[in-house]
PDB file of N, CA and C in Angstrom:
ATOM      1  N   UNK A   1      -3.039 -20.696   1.695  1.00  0.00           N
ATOM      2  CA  UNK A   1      -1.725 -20.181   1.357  1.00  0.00           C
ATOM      3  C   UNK A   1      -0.865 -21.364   0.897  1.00  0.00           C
ATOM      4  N   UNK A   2      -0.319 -21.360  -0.243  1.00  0.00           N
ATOM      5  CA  UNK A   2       0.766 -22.156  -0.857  1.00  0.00           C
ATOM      6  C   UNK A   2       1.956 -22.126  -0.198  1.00  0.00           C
ATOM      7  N   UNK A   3       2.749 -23.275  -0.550  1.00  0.00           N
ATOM      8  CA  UNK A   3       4.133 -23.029  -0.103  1.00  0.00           C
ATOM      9  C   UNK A   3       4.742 -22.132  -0.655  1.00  0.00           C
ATOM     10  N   UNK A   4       4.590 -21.213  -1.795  1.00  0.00           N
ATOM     11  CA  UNK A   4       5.732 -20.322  -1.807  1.00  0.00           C
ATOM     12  C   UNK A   4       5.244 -18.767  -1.416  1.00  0.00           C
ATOM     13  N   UNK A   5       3.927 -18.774  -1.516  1.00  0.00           N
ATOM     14  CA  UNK A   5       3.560 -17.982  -0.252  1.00  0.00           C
ATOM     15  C   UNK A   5       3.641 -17.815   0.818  1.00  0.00           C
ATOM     16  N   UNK A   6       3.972 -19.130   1.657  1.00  0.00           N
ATOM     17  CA  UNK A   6       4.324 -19.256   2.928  1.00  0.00           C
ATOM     18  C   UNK A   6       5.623 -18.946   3.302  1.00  0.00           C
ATOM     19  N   UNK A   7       6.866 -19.299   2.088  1.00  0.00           N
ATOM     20  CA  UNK A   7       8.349 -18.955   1.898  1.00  0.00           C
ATOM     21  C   UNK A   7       8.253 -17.623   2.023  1.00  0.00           C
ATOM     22  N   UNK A   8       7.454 -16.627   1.314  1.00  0.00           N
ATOM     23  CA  UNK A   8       7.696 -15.371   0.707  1.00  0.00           C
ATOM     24  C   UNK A   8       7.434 -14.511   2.080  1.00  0.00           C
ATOM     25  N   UNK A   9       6.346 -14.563   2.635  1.00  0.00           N
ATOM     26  CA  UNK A   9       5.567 -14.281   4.229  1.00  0.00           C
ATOM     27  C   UNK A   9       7.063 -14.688   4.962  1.00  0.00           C
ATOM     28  N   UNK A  10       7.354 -15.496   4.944  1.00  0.00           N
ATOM     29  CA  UNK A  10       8.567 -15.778   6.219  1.00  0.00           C
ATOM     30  C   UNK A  10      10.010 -15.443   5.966  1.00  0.00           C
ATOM     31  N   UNK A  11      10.307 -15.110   5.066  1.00  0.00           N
ATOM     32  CA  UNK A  11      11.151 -14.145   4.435  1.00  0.00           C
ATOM     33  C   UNK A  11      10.867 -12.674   4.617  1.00  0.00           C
ATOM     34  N   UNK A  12       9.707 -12.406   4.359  1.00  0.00           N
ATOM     35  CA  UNK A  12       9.323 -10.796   4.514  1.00  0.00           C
ATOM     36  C   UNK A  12       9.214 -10.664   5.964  1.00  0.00           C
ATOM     37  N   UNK A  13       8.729 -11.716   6.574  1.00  0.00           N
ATOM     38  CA  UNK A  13       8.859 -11.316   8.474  1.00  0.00           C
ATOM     39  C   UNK A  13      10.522 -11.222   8.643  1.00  0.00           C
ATOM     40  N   UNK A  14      11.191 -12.102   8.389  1.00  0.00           N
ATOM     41  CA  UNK A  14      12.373 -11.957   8.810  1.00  0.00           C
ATOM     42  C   UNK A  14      13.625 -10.683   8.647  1.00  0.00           C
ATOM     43  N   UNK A  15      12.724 -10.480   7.368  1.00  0.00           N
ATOM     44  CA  UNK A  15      13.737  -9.007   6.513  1.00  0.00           C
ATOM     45  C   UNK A  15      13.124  -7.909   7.743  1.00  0.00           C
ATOM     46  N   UNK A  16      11.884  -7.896   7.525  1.00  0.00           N
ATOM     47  CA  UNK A  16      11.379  -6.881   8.728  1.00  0.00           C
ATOM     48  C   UNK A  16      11.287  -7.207  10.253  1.00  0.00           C
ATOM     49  N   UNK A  17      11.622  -7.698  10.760  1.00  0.00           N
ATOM     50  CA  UNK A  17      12.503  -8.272  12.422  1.00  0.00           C
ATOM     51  C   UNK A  17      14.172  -7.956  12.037  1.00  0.00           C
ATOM     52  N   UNK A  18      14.248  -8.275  11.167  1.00  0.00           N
ATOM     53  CA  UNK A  18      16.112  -7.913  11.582  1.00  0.00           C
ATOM     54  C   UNK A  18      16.108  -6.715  11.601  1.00  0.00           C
ATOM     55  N   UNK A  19      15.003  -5.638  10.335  1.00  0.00           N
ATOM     56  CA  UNK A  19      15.456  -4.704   9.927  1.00  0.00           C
ATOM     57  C   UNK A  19      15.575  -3.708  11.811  1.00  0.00           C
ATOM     58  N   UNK A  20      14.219  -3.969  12.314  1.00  0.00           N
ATOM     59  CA  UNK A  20      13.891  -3.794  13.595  1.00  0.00           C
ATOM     60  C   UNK A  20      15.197  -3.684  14.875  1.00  0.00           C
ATOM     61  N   UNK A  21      15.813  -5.250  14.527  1.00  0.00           N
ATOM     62  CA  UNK A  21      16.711  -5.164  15.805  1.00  0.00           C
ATOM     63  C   UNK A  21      18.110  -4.706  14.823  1.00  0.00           C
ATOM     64  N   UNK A  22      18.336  -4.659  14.314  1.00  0.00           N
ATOM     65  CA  UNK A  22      19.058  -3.335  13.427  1.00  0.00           C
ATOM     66  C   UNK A  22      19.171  -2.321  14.041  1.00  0.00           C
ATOM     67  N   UNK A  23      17.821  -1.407  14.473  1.00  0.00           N
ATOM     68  CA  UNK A  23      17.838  -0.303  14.706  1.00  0.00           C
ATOM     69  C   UNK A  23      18.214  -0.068  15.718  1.00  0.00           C
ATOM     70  N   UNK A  24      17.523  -0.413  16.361  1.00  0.00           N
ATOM     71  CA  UNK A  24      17.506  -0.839  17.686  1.00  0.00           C
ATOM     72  C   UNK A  24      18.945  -1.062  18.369  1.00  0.00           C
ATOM     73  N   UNK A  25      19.456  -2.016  18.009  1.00  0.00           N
ATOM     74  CA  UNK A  25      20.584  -2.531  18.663  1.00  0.00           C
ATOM     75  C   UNK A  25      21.888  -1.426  17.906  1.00  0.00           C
ATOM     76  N   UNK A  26      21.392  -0.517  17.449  1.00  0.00           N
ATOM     77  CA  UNK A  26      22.316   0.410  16.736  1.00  0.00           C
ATOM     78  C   UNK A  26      21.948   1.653  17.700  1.00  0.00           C
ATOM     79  N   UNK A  27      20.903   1.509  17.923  1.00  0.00           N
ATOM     80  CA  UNK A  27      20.248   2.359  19.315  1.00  0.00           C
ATOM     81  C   UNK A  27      20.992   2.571  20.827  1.00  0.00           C
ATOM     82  N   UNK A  28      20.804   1.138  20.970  1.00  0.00           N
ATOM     83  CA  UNK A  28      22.129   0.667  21.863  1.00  0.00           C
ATOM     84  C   UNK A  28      23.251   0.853  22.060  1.00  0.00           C
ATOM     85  N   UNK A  29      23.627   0.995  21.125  1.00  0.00           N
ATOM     86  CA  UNK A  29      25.110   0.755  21.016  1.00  0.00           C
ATOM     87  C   UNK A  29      25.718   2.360  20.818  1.00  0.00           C
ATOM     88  N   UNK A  30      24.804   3.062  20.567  1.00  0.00           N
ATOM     89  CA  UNK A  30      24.879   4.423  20.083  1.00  0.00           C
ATOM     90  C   UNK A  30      26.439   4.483  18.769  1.00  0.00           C
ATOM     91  N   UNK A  31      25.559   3.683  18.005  1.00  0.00           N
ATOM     92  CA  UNK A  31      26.060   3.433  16.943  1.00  0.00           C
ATOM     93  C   UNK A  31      24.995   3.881  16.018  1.00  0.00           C
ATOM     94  N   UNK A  32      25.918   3.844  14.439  1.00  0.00           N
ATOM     95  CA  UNK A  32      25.046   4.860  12.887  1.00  0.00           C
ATOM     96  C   UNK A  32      23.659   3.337  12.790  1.00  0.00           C
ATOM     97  N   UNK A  33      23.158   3.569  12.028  1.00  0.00           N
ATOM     98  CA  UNK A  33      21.948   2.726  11.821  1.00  0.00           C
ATOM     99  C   UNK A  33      22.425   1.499  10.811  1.00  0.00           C
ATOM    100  N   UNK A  34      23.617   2.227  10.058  1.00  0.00           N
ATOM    101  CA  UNK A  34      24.405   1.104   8.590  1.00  0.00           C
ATOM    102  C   UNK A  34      25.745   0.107   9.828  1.00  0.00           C
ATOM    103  N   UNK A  35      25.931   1.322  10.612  1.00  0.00           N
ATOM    104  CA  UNK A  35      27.019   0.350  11.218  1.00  0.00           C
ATOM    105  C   UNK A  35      26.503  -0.782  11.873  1.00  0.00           C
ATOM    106  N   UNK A  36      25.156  -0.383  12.636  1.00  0.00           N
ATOM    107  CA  UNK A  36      23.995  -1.321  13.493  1.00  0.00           C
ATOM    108  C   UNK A  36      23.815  -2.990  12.616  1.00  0.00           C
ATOM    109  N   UNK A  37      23.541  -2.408  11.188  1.00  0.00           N
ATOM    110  CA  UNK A  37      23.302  -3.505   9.783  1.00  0.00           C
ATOM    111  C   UNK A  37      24.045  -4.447   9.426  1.00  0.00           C
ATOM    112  N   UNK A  38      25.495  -3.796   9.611  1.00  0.00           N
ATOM    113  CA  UNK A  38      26.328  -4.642   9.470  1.00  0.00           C
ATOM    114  C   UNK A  38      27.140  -4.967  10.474  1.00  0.00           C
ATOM    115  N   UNK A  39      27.296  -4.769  11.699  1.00  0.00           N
ATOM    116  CA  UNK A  39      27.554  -5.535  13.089  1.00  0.00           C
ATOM    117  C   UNK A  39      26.388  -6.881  12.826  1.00  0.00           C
ATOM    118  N   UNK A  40      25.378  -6.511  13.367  1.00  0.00           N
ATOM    119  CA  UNK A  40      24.541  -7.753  13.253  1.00  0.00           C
ATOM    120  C   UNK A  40      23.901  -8.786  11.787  1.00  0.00           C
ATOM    121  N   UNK A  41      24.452  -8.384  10.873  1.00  0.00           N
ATOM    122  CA  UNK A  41      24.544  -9.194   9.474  1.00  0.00           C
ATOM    123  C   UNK A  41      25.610 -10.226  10.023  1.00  0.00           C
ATOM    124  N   UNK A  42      27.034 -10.445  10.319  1.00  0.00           N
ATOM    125  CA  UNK A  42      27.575 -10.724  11.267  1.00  0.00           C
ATOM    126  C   UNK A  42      27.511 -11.740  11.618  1.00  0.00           C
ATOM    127  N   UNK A  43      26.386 -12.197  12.518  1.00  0.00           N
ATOM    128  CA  UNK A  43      26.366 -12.770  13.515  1.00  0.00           C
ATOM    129  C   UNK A  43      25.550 -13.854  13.450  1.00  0.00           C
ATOM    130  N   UNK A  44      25.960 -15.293  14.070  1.00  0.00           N
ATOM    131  CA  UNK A  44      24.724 -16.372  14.086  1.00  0.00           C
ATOM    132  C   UNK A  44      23.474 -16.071  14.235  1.00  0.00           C
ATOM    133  N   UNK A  45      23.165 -15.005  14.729  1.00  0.00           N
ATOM    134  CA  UNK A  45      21.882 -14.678  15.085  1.00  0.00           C
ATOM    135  C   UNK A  45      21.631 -14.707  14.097  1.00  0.00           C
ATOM    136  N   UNK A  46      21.686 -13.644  13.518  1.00  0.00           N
ATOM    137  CA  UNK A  46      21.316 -13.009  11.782  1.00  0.00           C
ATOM    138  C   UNK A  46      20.958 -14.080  10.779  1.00  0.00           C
ATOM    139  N   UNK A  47      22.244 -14.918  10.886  1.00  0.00           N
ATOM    140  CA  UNK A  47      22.262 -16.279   9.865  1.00  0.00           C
ATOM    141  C   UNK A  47      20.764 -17.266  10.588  1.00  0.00           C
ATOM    142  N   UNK A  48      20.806 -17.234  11.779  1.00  0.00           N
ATOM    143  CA  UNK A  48      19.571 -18.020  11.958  1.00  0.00           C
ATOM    144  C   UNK A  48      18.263 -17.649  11.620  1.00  0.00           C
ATOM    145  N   UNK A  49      18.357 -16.056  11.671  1.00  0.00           N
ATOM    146  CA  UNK A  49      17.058 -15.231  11.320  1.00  0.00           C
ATOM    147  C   UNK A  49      16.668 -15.562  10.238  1.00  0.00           C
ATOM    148  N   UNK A  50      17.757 -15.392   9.322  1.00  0.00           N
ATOM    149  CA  UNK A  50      17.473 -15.929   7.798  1.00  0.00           C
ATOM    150  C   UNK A  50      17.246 -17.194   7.143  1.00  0.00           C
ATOM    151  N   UNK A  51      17.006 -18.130   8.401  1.00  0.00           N
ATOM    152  CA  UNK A  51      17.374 -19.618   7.612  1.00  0.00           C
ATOM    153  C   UNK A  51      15.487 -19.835   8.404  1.00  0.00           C
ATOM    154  N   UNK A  52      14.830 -20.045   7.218  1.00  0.00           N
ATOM    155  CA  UNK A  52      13.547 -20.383   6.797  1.00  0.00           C
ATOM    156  C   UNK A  52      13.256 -21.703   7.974  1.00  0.00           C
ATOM    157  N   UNK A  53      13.585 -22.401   8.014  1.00  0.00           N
ATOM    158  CA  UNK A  53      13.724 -23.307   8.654  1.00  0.00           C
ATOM    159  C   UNK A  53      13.751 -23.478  10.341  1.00  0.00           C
ATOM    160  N   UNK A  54      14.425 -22.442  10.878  1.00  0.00           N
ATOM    161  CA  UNK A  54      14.646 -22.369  11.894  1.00  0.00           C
ATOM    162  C   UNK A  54      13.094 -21.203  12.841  1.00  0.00           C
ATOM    163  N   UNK A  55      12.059 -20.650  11.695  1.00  0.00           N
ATOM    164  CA  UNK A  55      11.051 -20.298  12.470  1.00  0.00           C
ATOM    165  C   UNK A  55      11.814 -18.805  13.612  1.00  0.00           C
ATOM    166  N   UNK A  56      12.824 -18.468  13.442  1.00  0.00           N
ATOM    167  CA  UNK A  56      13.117 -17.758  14.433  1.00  0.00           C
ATOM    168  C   UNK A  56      12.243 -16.306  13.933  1.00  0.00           C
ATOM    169  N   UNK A  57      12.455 -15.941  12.534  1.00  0.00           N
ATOM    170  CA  UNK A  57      11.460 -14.824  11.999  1.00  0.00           C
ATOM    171  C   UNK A  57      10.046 -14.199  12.907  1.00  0.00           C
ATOM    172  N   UNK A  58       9.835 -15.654  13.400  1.00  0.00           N
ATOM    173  CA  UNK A  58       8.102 -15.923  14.152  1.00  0.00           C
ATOM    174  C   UNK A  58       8.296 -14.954  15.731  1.00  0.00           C
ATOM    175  N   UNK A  59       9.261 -15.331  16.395  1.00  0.00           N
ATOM    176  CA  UNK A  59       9.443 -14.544  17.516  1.00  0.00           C
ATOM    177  C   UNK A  59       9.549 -13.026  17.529  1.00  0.00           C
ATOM    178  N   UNK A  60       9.427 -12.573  18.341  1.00  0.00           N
ATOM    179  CA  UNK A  60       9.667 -11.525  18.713  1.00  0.00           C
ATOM    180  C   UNK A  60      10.988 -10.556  18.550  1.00  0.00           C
ATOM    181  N   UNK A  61      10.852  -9.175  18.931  1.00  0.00           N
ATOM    182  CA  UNK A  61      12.132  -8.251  18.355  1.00  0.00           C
ATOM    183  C   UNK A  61      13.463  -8.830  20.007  1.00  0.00           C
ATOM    184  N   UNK A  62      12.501  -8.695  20.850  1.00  0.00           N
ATOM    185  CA  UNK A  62      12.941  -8.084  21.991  1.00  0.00           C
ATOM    186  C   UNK A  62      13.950  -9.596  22.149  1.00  0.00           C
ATOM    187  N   UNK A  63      13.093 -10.870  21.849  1.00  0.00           N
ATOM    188  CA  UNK A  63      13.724 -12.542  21.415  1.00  0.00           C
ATOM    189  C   UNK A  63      15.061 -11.921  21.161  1.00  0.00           C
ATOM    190  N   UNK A  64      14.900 -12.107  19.754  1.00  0.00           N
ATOM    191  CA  UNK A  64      15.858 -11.634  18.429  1.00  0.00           C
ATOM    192  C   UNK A  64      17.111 -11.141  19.190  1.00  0.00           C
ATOM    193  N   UNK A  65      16.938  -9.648  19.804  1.00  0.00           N
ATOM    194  CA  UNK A  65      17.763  -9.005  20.735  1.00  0.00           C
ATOM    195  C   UNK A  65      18.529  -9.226  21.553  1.00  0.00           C
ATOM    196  N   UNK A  66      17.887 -10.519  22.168  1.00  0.00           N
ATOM    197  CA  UNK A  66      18.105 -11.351  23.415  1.00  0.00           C
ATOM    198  C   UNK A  66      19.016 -12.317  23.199  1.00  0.00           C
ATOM    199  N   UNK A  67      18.873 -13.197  21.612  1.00  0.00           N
ATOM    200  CA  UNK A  67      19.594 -13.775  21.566  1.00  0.00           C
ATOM    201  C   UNK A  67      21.152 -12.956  20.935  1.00  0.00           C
ATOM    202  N   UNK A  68      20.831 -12.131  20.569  1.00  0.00           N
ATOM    203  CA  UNK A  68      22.140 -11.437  20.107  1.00  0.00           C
ATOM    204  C   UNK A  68      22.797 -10.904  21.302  1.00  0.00           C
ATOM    205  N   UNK A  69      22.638 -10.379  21.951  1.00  0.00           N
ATOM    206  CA  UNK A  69      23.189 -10.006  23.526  1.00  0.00           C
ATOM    207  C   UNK A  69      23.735 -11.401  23.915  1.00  0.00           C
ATOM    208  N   UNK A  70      23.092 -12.265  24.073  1.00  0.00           N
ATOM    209  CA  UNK A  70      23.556 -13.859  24.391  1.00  0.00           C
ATOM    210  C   UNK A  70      25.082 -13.765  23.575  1.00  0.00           C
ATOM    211  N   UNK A  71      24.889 -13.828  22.385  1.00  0.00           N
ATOM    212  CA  UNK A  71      25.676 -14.010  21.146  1.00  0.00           C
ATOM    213  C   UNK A  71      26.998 -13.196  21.375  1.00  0.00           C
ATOM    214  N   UNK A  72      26.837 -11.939  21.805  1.00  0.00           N
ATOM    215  CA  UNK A  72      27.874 -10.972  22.066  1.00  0.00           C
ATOM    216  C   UNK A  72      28.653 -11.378  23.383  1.00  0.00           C
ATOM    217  N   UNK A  73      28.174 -12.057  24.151  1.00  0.00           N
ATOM    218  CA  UNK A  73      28.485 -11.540  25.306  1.00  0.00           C
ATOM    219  C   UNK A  73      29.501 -13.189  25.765  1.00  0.00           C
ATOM    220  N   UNK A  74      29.282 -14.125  24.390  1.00  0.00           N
ATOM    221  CA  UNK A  74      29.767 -15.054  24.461  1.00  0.00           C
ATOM    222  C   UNK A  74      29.120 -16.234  25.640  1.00  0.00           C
ATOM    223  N   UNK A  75      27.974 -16.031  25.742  1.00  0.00           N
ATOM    224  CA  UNK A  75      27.084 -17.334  26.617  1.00  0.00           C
ATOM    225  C   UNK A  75      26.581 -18.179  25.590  1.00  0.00           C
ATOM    226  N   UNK A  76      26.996 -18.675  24.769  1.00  0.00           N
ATOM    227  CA  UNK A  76      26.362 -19.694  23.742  1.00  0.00           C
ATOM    228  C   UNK A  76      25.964 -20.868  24.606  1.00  0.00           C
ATOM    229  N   UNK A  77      26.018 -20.855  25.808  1.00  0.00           N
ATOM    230  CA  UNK A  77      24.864 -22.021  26.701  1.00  0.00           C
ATOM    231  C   UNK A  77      23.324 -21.095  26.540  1.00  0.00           C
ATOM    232  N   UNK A  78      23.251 -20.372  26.730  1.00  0.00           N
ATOM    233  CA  UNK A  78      21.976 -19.255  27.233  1.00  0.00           C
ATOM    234  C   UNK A  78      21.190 -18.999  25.220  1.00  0.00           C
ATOM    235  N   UNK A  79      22.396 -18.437  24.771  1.00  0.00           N
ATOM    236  CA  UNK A  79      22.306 -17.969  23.245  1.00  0.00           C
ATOM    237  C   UNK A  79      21.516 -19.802  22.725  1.00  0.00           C
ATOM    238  N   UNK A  80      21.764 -20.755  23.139  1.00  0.00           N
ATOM    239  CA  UNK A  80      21.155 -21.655  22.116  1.00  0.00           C
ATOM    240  C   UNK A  80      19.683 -22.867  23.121  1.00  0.00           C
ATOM    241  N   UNK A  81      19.585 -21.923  24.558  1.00  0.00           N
ATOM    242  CA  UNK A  81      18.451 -22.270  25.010  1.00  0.00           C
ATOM    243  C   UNK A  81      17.433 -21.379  24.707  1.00  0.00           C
ATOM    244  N   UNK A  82      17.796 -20.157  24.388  1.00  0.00           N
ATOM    245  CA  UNK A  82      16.664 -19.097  24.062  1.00  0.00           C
ATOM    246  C   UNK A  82      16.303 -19.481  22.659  1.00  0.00           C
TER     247      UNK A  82
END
């Protein structure tokens, strides 16, 4: 696999993990699925999801989730050990 295969793969994990805790956390919240999208577009989380670099794509939904709950709840000690 090339590097921009490897870009393209970790981009497509990440689009599909957010799309995930999207739902999910729109689940939660017993909120619409668009409102879910754009609450967490939002948020450092999100921005980290998306930044290639940071490997967060690689983890898990339930991660992802975890750190956004962190994120919400204003523990950015907890939010940047997870």
């Amino acid at each position: 696999m090339n590097s921009e295969q490897l870009t393209q793969a970790m981009e497509f994990s990440a689009d599909m993990t957010a799309a995930e805790v999207a739902r999910r956390y729109a689940e939660q919240k017993n909120i619409s699925t668009t409102e879910g999208v754009r609450r967490f577009m939002a948020t450092k989380t999100y921005a980290l999801l998306m930044n290639p670099k940071s490997y967060l794509s690689l983890e898990s939904v339930e991660y992802v989730l975890d750190m956004l709950d962190a994120e919400e709840c204003g523990d950015d000690e907890r939010w940047l050990k997870i």
